[in-house]
Protein backbone atom coordinates (compact mmCIF):
# COMPACT_ATOMS: atom_id res chain seq x y z
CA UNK A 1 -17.24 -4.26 20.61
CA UNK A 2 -18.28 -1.49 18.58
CA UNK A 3 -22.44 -0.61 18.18
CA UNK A 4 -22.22 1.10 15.23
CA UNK A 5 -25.14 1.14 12.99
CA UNK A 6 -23.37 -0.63 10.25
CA UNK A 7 -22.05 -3.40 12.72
CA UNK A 8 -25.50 -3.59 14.05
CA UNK A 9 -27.12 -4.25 10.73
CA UNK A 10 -24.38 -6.66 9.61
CA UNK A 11 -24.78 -8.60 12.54
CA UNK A 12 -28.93 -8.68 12.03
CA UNK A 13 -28.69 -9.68 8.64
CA UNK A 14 -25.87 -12.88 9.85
CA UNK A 15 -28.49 -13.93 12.37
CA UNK A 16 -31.51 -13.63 9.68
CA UNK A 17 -28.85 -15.54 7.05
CA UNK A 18 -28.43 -18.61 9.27
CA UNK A 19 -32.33 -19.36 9.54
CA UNK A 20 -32.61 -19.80 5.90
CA UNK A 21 -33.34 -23.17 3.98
CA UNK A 22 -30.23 -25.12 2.91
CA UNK A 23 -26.77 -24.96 2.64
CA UNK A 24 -25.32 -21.57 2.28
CA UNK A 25 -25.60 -20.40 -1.33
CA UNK A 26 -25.08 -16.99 -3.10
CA UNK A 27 -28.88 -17.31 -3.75
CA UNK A 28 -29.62 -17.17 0.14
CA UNK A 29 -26.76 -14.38 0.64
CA UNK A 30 -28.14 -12.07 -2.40
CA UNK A 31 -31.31 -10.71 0.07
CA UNK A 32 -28.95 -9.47 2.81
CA UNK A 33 -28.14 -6.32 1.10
CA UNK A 34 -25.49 -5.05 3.71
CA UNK A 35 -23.53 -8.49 3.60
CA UNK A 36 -23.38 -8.06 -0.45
CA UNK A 37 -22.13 -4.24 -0.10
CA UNK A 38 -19.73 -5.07 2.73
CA UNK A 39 -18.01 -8.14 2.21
CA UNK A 40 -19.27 -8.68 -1.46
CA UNK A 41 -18.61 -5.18 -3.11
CA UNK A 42 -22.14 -5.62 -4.72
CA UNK A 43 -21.71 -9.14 -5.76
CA UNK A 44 -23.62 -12.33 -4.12
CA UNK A 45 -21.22 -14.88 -5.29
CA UNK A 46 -18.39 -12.90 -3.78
CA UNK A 47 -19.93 -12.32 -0.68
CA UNK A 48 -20.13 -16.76 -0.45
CA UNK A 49 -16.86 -16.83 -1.97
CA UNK A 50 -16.10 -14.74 1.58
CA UNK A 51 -18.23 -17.24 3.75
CA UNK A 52 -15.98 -19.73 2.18
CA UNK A 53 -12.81 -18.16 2.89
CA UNK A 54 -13.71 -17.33 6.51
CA UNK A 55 -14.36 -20.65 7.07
CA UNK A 56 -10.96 -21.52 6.44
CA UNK A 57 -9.25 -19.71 8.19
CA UNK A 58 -10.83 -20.29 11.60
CA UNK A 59 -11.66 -24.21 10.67
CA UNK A 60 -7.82 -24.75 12.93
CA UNK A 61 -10.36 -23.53 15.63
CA UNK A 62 -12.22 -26.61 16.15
CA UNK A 63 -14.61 -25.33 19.02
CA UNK A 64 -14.62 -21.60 17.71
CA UNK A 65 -17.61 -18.83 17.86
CA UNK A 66 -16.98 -18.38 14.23
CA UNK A 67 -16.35 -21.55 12.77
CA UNK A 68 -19.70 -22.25 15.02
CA UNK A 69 -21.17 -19.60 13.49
CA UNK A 70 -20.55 -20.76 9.68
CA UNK A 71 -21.40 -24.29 10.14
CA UNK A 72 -24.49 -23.87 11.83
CA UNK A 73 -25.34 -20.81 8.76
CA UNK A 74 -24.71 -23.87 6.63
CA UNK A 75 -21.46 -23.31 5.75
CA UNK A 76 -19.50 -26.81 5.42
CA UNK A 77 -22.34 -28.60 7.56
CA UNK A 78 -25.52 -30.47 6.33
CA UNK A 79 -29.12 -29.25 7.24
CA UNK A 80 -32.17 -28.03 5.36
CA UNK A 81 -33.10 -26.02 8.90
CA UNK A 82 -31.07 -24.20 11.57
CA UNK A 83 -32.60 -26.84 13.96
CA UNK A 84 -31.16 -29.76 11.40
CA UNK A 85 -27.60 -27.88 11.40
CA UNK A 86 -28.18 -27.40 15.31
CA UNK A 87 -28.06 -30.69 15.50
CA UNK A 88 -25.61 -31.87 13.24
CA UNK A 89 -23.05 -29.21 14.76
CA UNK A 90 -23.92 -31.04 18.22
CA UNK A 91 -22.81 -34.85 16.98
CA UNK A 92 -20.10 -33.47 15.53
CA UNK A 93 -18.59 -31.07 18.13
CA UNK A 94 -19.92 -33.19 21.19
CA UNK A 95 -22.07 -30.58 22.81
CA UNK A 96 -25.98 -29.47 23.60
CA UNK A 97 -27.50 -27.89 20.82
CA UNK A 98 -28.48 -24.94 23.10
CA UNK A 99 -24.24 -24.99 23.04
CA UNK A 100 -23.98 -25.00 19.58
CA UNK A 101 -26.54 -22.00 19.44
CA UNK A 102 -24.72 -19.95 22.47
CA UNK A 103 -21.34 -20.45 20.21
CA UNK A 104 -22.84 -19.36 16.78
CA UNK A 105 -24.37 -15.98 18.34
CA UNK A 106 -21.33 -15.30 19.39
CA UNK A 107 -19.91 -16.19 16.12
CA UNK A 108 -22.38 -13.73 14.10
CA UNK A 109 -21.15 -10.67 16.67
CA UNK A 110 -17.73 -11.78 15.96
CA UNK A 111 -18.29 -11.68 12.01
CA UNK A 112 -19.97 -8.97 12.22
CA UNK A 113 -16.91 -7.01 13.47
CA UNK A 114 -14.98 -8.75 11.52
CA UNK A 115 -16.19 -7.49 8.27
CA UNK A 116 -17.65 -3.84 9.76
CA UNK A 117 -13.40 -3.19 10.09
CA UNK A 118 -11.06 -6.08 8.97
CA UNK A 119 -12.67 -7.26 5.79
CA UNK A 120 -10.17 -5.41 3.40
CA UNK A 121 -7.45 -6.17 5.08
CA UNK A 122 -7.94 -9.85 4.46
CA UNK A 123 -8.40 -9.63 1.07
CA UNK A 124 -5.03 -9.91 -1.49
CA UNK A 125 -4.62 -6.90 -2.82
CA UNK A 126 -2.36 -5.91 -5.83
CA UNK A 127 -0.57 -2.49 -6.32
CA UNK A 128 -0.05 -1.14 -10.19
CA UNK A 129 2.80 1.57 -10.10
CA UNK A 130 3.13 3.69 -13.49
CA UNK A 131 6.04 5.62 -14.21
CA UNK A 132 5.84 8.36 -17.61
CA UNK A 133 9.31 9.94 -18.77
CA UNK A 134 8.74 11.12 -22.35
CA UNK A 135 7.29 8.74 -24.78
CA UNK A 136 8.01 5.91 -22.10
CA UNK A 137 6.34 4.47 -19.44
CA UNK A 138 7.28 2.17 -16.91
CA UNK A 139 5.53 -0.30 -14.70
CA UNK A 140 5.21 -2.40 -11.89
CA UNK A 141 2.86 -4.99 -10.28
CA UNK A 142 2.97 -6.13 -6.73
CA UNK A 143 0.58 -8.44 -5.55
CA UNK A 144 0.00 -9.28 -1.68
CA UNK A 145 -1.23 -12.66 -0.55
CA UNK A 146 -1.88 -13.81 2.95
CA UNK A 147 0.40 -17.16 3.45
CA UNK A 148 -2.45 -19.20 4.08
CA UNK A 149 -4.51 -18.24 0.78
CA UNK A 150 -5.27 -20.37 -2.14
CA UNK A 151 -3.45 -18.47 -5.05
CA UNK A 152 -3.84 -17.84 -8.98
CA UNK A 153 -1.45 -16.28 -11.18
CA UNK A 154 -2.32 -13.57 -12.93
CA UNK A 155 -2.12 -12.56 -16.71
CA UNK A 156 -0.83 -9.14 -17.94
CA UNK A 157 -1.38 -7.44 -21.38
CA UNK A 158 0.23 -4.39 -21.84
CA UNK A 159 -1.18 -2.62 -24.82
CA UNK A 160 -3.01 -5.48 -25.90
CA UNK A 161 -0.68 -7.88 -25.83
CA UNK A 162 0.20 -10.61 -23.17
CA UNK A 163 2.71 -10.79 -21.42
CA UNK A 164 5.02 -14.35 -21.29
CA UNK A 165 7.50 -15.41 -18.70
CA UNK A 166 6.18 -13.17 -15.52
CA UNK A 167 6.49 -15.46 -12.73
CA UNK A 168 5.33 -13.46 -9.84
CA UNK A 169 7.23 -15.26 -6.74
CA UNK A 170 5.87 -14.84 -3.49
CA UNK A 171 7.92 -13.89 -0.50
CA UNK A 172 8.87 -13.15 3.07
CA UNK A 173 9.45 -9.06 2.90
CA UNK A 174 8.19 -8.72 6.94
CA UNK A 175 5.57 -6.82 6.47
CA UNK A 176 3.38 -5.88 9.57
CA UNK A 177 0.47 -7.68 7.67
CA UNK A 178 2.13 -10.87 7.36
CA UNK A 179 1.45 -10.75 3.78
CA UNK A 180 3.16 -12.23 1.25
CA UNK A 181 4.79 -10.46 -1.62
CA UNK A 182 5.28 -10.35 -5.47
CA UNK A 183 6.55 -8.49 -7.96
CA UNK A 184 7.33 -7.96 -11.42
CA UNK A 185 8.41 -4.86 -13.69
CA UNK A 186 7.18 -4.35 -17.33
CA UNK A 187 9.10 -1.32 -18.51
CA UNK A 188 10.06 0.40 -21.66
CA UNK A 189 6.67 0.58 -23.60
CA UNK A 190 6.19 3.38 -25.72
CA UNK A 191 2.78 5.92 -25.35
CA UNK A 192 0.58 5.44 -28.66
CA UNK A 193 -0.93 8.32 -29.90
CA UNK A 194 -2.79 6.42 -32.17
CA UNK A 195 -4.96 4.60 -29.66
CA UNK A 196 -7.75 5.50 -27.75
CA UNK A 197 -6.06 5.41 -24.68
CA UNK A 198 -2.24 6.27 -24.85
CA UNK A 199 -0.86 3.05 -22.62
CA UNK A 200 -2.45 0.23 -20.88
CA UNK A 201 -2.05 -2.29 -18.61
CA UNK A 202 -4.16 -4.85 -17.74
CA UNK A 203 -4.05 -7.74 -14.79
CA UNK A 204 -6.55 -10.66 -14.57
CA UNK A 205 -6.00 -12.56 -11.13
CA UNK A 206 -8.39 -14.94 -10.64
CA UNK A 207 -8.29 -15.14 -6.31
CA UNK A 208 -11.01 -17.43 -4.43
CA UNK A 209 -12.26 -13.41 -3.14
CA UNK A 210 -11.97 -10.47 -4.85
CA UNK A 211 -8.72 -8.99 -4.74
CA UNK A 212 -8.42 -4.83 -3.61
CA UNK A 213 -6.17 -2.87 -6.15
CA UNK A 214 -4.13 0.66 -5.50
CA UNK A 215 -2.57 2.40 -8.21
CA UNK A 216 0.37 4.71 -7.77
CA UNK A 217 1.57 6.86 -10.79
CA UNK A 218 4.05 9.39 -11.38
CA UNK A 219 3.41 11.39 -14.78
CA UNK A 220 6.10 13.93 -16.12
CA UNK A 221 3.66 15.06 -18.25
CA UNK A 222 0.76 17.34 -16.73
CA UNK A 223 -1.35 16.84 -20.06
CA UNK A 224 -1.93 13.38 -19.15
CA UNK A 225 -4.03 11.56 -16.29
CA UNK A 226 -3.92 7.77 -14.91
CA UNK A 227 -7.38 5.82 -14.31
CA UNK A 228 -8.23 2.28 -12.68
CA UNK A 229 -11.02 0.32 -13.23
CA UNK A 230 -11.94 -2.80 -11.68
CA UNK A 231 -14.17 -4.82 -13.35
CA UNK A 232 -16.42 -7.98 -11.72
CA UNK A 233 -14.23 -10.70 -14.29
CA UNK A 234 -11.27 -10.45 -12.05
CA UNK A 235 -9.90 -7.48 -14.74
CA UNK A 236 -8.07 -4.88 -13.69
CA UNK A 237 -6.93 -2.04 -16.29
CA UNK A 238 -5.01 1.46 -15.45
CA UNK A 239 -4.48 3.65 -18.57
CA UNK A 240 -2.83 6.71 -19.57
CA UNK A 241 -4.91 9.17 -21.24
CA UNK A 242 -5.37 12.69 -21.57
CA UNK A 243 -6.27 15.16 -19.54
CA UNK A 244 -9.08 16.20 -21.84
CA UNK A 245 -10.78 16.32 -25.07
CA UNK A 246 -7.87 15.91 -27.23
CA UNK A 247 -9.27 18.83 -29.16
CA UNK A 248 -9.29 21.21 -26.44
CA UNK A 249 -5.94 19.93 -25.28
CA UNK A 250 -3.25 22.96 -25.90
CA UNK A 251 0.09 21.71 -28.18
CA UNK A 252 -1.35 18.03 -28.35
CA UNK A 253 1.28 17.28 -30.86
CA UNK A 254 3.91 18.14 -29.10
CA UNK A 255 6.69 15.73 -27.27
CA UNK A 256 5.50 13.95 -24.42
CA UNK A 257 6.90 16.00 -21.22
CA UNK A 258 9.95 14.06 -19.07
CA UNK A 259 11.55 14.76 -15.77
CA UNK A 260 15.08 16.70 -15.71
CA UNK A 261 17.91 15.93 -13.63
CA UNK A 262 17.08 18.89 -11.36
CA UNK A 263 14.03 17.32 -9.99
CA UNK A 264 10.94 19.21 -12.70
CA UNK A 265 9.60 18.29 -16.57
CA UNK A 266 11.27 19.42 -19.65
CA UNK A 267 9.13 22.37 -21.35
C-alpha cells in the first residue's frame, strides 16, 4: 500500500469523516478538503454522490472492509454517533463491534487507495472528437459507462440547437476497462463566421458522479483552435474559435483551410 502524502491525508480525513454526527451528507463531507478535491473535483455533493456510488459497488460484498467502512461513516446505516452505527453494523452483520471497527479501518485504508489512484477510472467518461475540412466540421461523441452504473442520456446542441433522434446504445466493444460503449456522429455542420464562436457542441449527461471528458480534434485549418469546458451542471461544450483576436488574425476572410489528398491543407 502506497504512503504517499496524498494517500495519507485522504485516509486521515475518511477516519475524521466517520466520527461525525449523522448520516453521511454533503454538509459533513464539505470540511474534508482533500476528499472534495479528490473524489469531488471541488464539489461536496459530488464527493457524496461518490460515497454513494462506492457503496454500490462493493454492497455484493456483504462482510467487506469497504462496505464496512461506508456503513459505519453513515453511509446506508442509521446512527447519530460512530458508537450508534458501531452498533447497528454489529446486529446487522452478526459480529463484535470491536469487529465492525477492525473492518471499517481497514475499509478507510482501502478507500483511501482507492481514490489516491483508481478514482478516474471509475468514473464514465465521454470522448468529443472534432473533425474541420473547410467550412465543415464533423463530430463524434462516445460515452463510456461501467456495466453496473445507473445511466442518463445525454442531450446535444450543436450550434444552439438540439439534437433529436441520438440514441446512444451501449455495448460490448472488449475493452480492457470493461466499459461499456456509445456512440453517435453529428456531421456536416457548417463554421459560422457570424458567431462568437465559429462551431459548437454541447453535451449535458446527467450521471449519478461526474462524468471525465477528453476531446480529440483534428483542424485543417491552423488559424483556428478547439477548447473544452466542463461546467458543474453536467454541461460540457468544445468550440471552434480562432486562434486570436480576430483583428490581429492575418487573411481572416479568407476560405476556411481543408486537407488535400496528399496528406497537408489547401493554401
Amino acid at each position: 500500500m502506497k504512503d504517499d502524502p496524498t494517500r495519507l491525508r485522504l485516509r486521515d480525513e475518511l477516519r475524521q469523516l466517520r466520527r461525525g454526527n449523522g448520516n453521511l451528507s454533503a454538509d459533513r463531507i464539505a470540511v474534508s478538503e482533500e476528499l472534495v478535491n479528490v473524489i469531488g473535483m471541488g464539489s461536496a455533493e459530488q464527493a457524496y454522490a461518490t460515497f454513494v456510488d462506492m457503496l454500490k459497488r462493493y454492497a455484493v460484498e456483504p462482510e467487506g472492509d469497504i462496505r464496512a467502512y461506508l456503513e459505519t461513516c453513515g453511509v446506508g446505516l442509521d446512527g447519530d454517533t460512530l458508537n450508534e452505527r458501531l452498533d447497528a453494523y454489529s446486529a446487522v452483520h452478526f459480529v463484535d463491534p470491536r469487529t465492525a471497527l477492525r473492518r471499517s479501518d481497514r475499509g478507510a485504508d482501502k478507500l483511501a487507495t482507492i481514490f489516491r489512484d483508481e478514482i478516474l477510472f471509475n468514473r464514465p467518461w465521454g470522448n468529443i472528437i472534432i473533425y474541420q475540412f473547410g467550412d465543415h466540421v464533423n463530430a463524434s461523441v462516445a460515452l463510456h459507462i461501467d456495466p453496473q452504473a445507473e445511466y442518463k442520456p445525454p442531450a446535444v446542441w450543436i450550434n444552439d440547437e438540439e439534437l433529436q433522434g441520438l440514441t446512444f446504445e451501449f455495448k460490448d466493444t472488449g475493452a480492457p476497462t470493461g466499459y461499456l460503449r456509445a456512440l453517435e456522429h453529428v456531421d456536416g455542420y457548417e463554421l459560422q463566421r457570424d458567431k462568437p464562436w465559429l462551431y459548437k457542441i454541447d453535451v449535458n449527461w446527467r450521471m449519478p458522479v461526474w462524468p471525465q471528458w477528453v476531446l480529440g480534434a483534428q483542424l485543417a485549418d491552423n488559424r483556428l483552435i478547439v477548447k473544452l469546458q466542463t461546467q458543474r451542471n453536467f454541461m460540457t461544450e468544445a468550440t471552434i474559435t480562432w486562434g486570436g483576436e480576430i483583428e490581429e488574425m492575418p487573411a481572416v476572410n479568407e476560405p476556411f483551410k481543408s486537407f488535400t489528398t496528399e496528406g497537408g491543407t489547401d493554401q
